[in-house]
C-alpha atoms as a PDB file:
ATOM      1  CA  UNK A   1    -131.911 -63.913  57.958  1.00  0.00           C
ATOM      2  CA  UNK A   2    -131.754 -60.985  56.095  1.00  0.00           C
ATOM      3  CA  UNK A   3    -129.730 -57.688  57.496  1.00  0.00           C
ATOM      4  CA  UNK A   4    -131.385 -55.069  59.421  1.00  0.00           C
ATOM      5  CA  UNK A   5    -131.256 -52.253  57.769  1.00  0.00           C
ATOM      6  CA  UNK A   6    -130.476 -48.476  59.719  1.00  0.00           C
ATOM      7  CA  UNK A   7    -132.210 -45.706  59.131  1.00  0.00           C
ATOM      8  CA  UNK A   8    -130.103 -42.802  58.522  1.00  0.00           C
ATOM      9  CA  UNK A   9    -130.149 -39.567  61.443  1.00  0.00           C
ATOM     10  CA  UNK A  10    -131.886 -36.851  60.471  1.00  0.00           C
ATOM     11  CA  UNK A  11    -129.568 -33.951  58.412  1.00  0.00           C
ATOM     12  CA  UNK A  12    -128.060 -31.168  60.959  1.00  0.00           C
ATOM     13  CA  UNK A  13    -129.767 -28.140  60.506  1.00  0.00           C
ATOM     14  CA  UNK A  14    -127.113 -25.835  59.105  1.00  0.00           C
ATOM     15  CA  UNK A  15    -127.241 -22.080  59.653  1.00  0.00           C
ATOM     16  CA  UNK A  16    -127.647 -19.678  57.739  1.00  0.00           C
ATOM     17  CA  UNK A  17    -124.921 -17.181  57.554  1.00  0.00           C
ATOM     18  CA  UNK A  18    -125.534 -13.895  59.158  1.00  0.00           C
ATOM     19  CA  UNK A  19    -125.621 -10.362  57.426  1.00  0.00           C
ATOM     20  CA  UNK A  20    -122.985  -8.019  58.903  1.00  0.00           C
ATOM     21  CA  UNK A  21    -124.178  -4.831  60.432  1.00  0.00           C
ATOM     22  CA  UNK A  22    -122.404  -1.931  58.750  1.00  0.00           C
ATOM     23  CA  UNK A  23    -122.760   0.195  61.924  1.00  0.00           C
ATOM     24  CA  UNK A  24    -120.493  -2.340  63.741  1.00  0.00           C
ATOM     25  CA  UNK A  25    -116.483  -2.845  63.615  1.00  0.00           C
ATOM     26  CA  UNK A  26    -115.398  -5.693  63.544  1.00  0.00           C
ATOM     27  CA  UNK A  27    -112.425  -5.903  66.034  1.00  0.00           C
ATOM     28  CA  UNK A  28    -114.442  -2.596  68.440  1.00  0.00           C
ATOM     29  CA  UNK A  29    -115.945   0.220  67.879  1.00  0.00           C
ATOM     30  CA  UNK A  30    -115.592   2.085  65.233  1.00  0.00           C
ATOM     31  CA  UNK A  31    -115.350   6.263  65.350  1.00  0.00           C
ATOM     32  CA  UNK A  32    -116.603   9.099  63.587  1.00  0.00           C
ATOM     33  CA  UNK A  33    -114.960   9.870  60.171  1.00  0.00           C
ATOM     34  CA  UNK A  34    -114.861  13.759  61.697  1.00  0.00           C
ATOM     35  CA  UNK A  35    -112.419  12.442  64.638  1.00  0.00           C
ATOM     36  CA  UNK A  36    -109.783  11.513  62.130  1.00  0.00           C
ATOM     37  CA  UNK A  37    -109.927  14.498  59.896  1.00  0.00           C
ATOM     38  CA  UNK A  38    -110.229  16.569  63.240  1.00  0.00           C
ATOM     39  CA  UNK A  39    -106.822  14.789  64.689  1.00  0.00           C
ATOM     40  CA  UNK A  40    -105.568  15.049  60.714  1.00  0.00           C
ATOM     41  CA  UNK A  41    -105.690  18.922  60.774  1.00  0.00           C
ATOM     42  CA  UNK A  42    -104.501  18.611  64.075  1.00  0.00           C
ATOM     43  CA  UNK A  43    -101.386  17.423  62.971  1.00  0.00           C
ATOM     44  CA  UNK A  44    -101.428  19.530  60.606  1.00  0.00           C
ATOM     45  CA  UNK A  45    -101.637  22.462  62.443  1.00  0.00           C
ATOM     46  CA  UNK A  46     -99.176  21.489  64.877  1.00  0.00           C
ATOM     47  CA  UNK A  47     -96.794  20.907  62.008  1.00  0.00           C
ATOM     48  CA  UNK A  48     -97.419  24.202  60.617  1.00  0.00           C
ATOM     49  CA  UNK A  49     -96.832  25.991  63.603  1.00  0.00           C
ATOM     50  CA  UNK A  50     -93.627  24.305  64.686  1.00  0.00           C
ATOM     51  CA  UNK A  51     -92.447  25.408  60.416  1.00  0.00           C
ATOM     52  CA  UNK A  52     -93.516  29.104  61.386  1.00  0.00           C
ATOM     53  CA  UNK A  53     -91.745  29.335  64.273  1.00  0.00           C
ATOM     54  CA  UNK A  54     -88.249  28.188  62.323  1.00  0.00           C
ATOM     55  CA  UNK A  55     -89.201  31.236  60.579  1.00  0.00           C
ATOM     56  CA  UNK A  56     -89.806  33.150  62.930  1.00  0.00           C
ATOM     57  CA  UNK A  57     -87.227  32.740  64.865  1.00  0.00           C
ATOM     58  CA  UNK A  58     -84.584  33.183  62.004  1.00  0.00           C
ATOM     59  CA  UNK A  59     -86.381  36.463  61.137  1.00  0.00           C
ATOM     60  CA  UNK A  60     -86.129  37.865  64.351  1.00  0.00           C
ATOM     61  CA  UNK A  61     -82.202  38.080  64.183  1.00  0.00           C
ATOM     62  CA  UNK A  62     -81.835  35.355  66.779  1.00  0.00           C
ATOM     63  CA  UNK A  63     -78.945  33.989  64.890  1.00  0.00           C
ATOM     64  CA  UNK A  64     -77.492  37.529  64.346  1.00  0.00           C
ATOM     65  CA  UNK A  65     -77.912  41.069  63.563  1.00  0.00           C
ATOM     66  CA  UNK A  66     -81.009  42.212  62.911  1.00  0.00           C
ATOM     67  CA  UNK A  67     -82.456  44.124  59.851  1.00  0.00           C
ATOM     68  CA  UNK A  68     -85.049  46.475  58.801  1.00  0.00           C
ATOM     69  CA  UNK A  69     -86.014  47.873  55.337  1.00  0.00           C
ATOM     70  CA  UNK A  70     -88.067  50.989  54.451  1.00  0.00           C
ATOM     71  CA  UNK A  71     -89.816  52.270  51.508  1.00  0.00           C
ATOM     72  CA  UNK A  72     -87.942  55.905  52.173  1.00  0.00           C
ATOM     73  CA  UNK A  73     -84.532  56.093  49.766  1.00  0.00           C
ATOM     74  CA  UNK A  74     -82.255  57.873  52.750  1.00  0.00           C
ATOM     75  CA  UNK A  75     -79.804  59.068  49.921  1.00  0.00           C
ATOM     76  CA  UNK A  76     -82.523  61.100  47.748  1.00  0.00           C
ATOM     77  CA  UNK A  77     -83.129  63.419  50.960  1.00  0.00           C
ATOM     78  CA  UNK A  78     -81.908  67.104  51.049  1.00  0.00           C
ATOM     79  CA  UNK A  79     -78.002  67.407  52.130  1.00  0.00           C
ATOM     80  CA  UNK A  80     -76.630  63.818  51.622  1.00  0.00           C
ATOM     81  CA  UNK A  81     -73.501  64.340  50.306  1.00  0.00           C
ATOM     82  CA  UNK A  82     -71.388  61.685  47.890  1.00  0.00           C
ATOM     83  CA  UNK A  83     -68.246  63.439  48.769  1.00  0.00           C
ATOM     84  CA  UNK A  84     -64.903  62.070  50.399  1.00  0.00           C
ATOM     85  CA  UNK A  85     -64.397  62.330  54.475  1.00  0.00           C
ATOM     86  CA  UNK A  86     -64.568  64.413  56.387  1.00  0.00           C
ATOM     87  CA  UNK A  87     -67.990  65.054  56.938  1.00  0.00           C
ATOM     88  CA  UNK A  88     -69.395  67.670  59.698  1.00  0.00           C
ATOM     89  CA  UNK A  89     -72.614  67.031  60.483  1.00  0.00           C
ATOM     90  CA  UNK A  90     -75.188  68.705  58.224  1.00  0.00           C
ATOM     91  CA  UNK A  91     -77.168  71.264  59.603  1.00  0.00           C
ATOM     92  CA  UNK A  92     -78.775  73.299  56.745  1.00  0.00           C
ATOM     93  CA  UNK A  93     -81.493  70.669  55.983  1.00  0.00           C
ATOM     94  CA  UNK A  94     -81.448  68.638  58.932  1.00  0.00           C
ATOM     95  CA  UNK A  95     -84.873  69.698  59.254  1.00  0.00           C
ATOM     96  CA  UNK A  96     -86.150  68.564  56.276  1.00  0.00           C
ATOM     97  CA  UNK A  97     -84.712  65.330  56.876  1.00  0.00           C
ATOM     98  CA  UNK A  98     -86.491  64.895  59.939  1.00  0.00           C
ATOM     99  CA  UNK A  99     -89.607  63.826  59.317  1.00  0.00           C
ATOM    100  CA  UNK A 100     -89.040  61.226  56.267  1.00  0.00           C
ATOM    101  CA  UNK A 101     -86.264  59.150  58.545  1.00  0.00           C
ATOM    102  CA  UNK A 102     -88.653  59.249  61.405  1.00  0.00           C
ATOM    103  CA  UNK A 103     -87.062  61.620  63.948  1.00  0.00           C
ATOM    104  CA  UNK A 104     -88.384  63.883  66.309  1.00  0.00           C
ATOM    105  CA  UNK A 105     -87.070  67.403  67.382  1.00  0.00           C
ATOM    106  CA  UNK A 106     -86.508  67.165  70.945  1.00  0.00           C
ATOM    107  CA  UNK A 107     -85.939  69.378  74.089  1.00  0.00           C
ATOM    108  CA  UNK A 108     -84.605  66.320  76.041  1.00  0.00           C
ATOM    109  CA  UNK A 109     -83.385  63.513  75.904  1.00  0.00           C
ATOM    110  CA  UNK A 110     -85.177  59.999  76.055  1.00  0.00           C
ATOM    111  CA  UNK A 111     -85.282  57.576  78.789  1.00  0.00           C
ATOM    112  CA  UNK A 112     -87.451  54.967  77.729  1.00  0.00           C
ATOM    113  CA  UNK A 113     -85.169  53.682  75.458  1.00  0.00           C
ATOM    114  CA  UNK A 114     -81.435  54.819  76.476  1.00  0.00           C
ATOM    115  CA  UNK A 115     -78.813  52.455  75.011  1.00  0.00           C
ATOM    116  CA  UNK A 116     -75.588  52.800  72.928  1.00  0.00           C
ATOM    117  CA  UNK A 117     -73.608  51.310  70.125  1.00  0.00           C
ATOM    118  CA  UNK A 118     -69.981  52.220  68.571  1.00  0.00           C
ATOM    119  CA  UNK A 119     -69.393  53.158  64.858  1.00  0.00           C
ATOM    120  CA  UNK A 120     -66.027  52.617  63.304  1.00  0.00           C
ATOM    121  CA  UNK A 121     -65.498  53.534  59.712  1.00  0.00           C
ATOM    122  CA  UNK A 122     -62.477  53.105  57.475  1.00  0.00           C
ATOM    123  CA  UNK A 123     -61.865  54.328  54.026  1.00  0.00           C
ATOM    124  CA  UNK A 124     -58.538  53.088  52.308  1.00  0.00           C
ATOM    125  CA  UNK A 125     -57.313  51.689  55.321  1.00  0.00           C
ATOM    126  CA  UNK A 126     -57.616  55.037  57.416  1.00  0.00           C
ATOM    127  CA  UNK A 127     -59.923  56.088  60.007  1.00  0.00           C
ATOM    128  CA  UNK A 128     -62.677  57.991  59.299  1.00  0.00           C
ATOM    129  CA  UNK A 129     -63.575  60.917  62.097  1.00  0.00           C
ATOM    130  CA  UNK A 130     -67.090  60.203  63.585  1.00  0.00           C
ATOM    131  CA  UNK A 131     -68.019  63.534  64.448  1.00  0.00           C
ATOM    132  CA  UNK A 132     -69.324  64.960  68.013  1.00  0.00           C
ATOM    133  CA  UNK A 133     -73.195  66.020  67.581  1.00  0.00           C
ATOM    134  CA  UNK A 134     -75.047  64.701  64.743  1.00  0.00           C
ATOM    135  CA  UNK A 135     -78.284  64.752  65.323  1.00  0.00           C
ATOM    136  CA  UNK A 136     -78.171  67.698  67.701  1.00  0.00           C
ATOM    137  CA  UNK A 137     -79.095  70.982  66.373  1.00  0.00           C
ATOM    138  CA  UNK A 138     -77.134  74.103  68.515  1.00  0.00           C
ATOM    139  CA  UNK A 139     -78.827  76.796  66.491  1.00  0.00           C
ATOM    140  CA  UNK A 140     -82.070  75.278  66.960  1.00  0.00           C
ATOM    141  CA  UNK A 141     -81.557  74.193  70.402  1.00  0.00           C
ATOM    142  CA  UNK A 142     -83.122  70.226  69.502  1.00  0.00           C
ATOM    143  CA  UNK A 143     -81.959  67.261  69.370  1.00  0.00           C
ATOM    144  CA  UNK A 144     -82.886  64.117  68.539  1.00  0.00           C
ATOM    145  CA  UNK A 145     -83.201  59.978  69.431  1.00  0.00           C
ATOM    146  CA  UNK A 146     -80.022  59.379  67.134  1.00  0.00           C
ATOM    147  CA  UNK A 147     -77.189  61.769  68.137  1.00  0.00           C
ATOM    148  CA  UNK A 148     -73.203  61.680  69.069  1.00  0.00           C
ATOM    149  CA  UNK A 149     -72.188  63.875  71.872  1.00  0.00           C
ATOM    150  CA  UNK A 150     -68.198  63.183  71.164  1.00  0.00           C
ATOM    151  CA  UNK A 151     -65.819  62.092  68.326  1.00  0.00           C
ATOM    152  CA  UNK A 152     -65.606  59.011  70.240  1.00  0.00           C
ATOM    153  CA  UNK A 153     -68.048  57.349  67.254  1.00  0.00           C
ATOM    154  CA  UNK A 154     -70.519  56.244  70.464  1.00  0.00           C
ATOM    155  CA  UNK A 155     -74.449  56.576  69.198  1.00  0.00           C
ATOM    156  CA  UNK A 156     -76.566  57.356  71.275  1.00  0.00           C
ATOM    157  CA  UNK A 157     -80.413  55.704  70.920  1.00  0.00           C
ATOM    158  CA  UNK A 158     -82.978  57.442  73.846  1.00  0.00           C
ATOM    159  CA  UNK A 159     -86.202  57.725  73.176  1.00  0.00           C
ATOM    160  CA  UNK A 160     -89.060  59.129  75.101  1.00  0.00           C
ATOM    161  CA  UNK A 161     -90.934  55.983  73.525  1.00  0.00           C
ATOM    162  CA  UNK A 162     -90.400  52.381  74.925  1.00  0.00           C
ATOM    163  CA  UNK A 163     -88.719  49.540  73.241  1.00  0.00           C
ATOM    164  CA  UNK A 164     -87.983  52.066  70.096  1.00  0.00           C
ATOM    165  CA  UNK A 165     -86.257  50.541  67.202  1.00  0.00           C
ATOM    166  CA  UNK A 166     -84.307  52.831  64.947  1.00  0.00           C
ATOM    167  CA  UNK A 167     -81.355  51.687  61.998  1.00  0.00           C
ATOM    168  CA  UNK A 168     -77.602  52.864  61.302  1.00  0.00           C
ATOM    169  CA  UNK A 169     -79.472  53.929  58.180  1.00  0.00           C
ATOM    170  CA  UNK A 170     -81.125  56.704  59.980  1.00  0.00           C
ATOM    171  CA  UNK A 171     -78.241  57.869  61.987  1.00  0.00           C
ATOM    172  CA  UNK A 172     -76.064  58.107  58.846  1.00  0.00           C
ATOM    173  CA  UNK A 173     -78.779  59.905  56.616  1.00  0.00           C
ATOM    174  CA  UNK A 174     -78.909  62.273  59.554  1.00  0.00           C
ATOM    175  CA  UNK A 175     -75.342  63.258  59.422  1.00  0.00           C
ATOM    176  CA  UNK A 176     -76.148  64.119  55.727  1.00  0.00           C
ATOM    177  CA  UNK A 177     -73.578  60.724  54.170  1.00  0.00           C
ATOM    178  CA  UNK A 178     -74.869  58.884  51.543  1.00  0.00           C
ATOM    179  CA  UNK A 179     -74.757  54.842  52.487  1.00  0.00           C
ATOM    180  CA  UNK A 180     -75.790  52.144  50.939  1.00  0.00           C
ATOM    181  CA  UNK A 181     -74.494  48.330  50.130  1.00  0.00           C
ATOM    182  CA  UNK A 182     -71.543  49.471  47.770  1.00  0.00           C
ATOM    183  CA  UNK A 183     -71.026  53.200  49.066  1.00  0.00           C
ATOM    184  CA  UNK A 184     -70.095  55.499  51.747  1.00  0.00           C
ATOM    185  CA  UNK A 185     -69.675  58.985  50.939  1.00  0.00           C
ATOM    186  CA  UNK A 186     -67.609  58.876  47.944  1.00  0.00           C
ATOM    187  CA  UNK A 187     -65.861  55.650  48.558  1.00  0.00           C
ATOM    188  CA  UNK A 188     -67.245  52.695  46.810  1.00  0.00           C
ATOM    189  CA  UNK A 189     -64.359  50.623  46.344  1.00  0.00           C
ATOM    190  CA  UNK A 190     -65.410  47.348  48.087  1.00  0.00           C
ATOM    191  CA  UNK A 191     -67.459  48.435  50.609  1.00  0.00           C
ATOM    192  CA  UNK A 192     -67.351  45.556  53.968  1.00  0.00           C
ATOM    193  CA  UNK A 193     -69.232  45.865  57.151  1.00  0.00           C
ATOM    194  CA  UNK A 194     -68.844  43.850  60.126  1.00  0.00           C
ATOM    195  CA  UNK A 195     -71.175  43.717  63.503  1.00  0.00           C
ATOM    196  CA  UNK A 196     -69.043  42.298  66.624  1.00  0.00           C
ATOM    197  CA  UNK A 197     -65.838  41.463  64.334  1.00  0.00           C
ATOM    198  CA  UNK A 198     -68.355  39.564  61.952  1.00  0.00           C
ATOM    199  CA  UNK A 199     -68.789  39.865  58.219  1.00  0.00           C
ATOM    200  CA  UNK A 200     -72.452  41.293  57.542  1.00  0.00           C
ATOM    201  CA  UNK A 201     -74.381  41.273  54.280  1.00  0.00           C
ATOM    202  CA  UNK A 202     -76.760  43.701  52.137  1.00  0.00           C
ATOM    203  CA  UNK A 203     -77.135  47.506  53.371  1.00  0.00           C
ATOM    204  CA  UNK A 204     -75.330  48.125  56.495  1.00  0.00           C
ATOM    205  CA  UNK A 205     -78.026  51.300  56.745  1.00  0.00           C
ATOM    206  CA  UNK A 206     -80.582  48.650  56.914  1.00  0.00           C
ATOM    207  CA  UNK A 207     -79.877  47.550  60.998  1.00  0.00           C
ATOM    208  CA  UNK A 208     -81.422  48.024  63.534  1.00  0.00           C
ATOM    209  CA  UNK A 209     -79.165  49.476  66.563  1.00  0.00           C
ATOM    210  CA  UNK A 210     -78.902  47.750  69.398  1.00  0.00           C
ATOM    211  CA  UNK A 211     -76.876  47.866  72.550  1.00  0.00           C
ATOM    212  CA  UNK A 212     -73.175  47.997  72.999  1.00  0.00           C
ATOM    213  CA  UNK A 213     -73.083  46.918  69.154  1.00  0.00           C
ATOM    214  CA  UNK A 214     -69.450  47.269  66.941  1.00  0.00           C
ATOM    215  CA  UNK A 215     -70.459  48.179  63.828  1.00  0.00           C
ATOM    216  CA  UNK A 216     -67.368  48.862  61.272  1.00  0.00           C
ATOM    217  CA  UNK A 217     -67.558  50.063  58.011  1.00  0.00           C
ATOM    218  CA  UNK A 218     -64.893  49.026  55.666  1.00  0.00           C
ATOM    219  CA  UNK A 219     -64.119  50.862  51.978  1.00  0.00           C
ATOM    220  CA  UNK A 220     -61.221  50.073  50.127  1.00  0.00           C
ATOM    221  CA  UNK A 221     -57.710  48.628  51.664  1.00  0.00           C
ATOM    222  CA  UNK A 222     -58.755  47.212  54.848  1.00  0.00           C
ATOM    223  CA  UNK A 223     -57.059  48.257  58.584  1.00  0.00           C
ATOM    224  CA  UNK A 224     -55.351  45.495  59.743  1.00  0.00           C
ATOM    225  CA  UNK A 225     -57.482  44.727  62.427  1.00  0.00           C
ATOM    226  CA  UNK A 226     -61.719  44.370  62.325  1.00  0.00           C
ATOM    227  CA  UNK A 227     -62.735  45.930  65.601  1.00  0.00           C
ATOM    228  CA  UNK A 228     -64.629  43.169  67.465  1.00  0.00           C
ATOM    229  CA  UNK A 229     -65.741  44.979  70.563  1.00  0.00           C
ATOM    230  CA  UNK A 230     -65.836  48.553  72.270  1.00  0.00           C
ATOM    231  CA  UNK A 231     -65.401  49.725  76.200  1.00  0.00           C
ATOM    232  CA  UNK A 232     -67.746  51.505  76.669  1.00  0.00           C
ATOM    233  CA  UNK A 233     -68.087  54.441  79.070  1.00  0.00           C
ATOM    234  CA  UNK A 234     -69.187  54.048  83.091  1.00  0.00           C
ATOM    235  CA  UNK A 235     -73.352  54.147  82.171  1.00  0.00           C
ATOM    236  CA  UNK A 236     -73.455  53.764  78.887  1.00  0.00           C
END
């Protein structure tokens, strides 16, 4: 008998492979291009802001004194004297002085601002006399923001304006004594200055006053001791 032979199934219907919709992710869905680049420059900002504020904050004398420079050369102004100590305060063209450091001829004093700091300054190892009433006029009856009242080397800073900012620069032009990062007066032998018993560098004309400061200038053989602090007065 001969064998029965099967007929083979039918072929499985295969199918056919699907096109992928480019609008669609894959693994969810997908966002707009302009989210990244917005959360990029995000980033970016946040970055740059956290960079600027290093820099700010080491400009604004945080970590120490701080500093202010002006276009005006102090030392090219009428009466500045290059001589040695001592040095009276210098009347004669005080008033010509005036208005390039930024001072104002007053009947008062200021109470806005009203703080103090201490000068000491040292030439060859000696102290140098800080003399009463620079920056106050007697013939004129004035005075102004900067001025001493004593030889005890206290500045005193009131001004009728709030939060007023002014440098040992001005003070020091003001008594009519040329400063600057190598000289005082006539003295240029090594010139040092120190804020709070710490070493300071560039112009020591060029900061900004603030209170209860110890400034010291240093020219020549040092004292043997850097002042590091002053007691100040009841008030001041």
């Amino acid at each position: 008998m001969a064998k029965k032979v099967r007929t083979p199934p039918p072929p499985r219907r295969v199918q056919a492979p699907q096109r992928r919709d480019p609008r669609k992710g894959s693994t969810g869905p997908r966002r707009s291009p302009w989210l990244y680049a917005g959360g990029g420059a995000l980033v970016a900002a946040l970055i740059a802001a956290v960079v600027l504020g290093v820099v700010l904050t080491r400009d604004d004398g945080s970590s120490g004194p701080q500093t202010k420079t002006t276009a005006t050369n102090y030392n090219a102004l009428p009466g500045i004297r290059k001589t040695k100590a001592p040095w009276a305060p210098e009347y004669r063209f005080l008033a010509d002085r005036l208005l390039p450091l930024d001072l104002q001829p007053l009947t008062a004093e200021g109470t806005a601002t009203h703080i103090h700091a201490h000068l000491d300054l040292f030439a060859n190892g000696e102290r140098v006399n800080v003399p009463a009433e620079i920056g106050i006029n007697p013939g004129a009856n004035y005075l102004t923001e900067l001025h001493t009242h004593d030889t005890r080397g206290v500045i005193h800073i009131e001004s009728p304006k709030a939060n007023d900012e002014f440098t040992l620069g001005q003070l020091v032009a003001e008594w009519g004594v040329f400063l600057n990062s190598r000289c005082l007066g006539a003295y240029c032998d090594g010139l040092k200055w120190y804020v709070n018993g710490k070493p300071q560098t560039g112009n020591p004309g060029d900061l900004i006053l603030k209170a209860h400061q110890e400034i010291a200038i240093v020219v020549g053989k040092a004292p043997k001791t850097i002042p590091s602090s002053y007691k100040f007065s009841a008030g001041e």
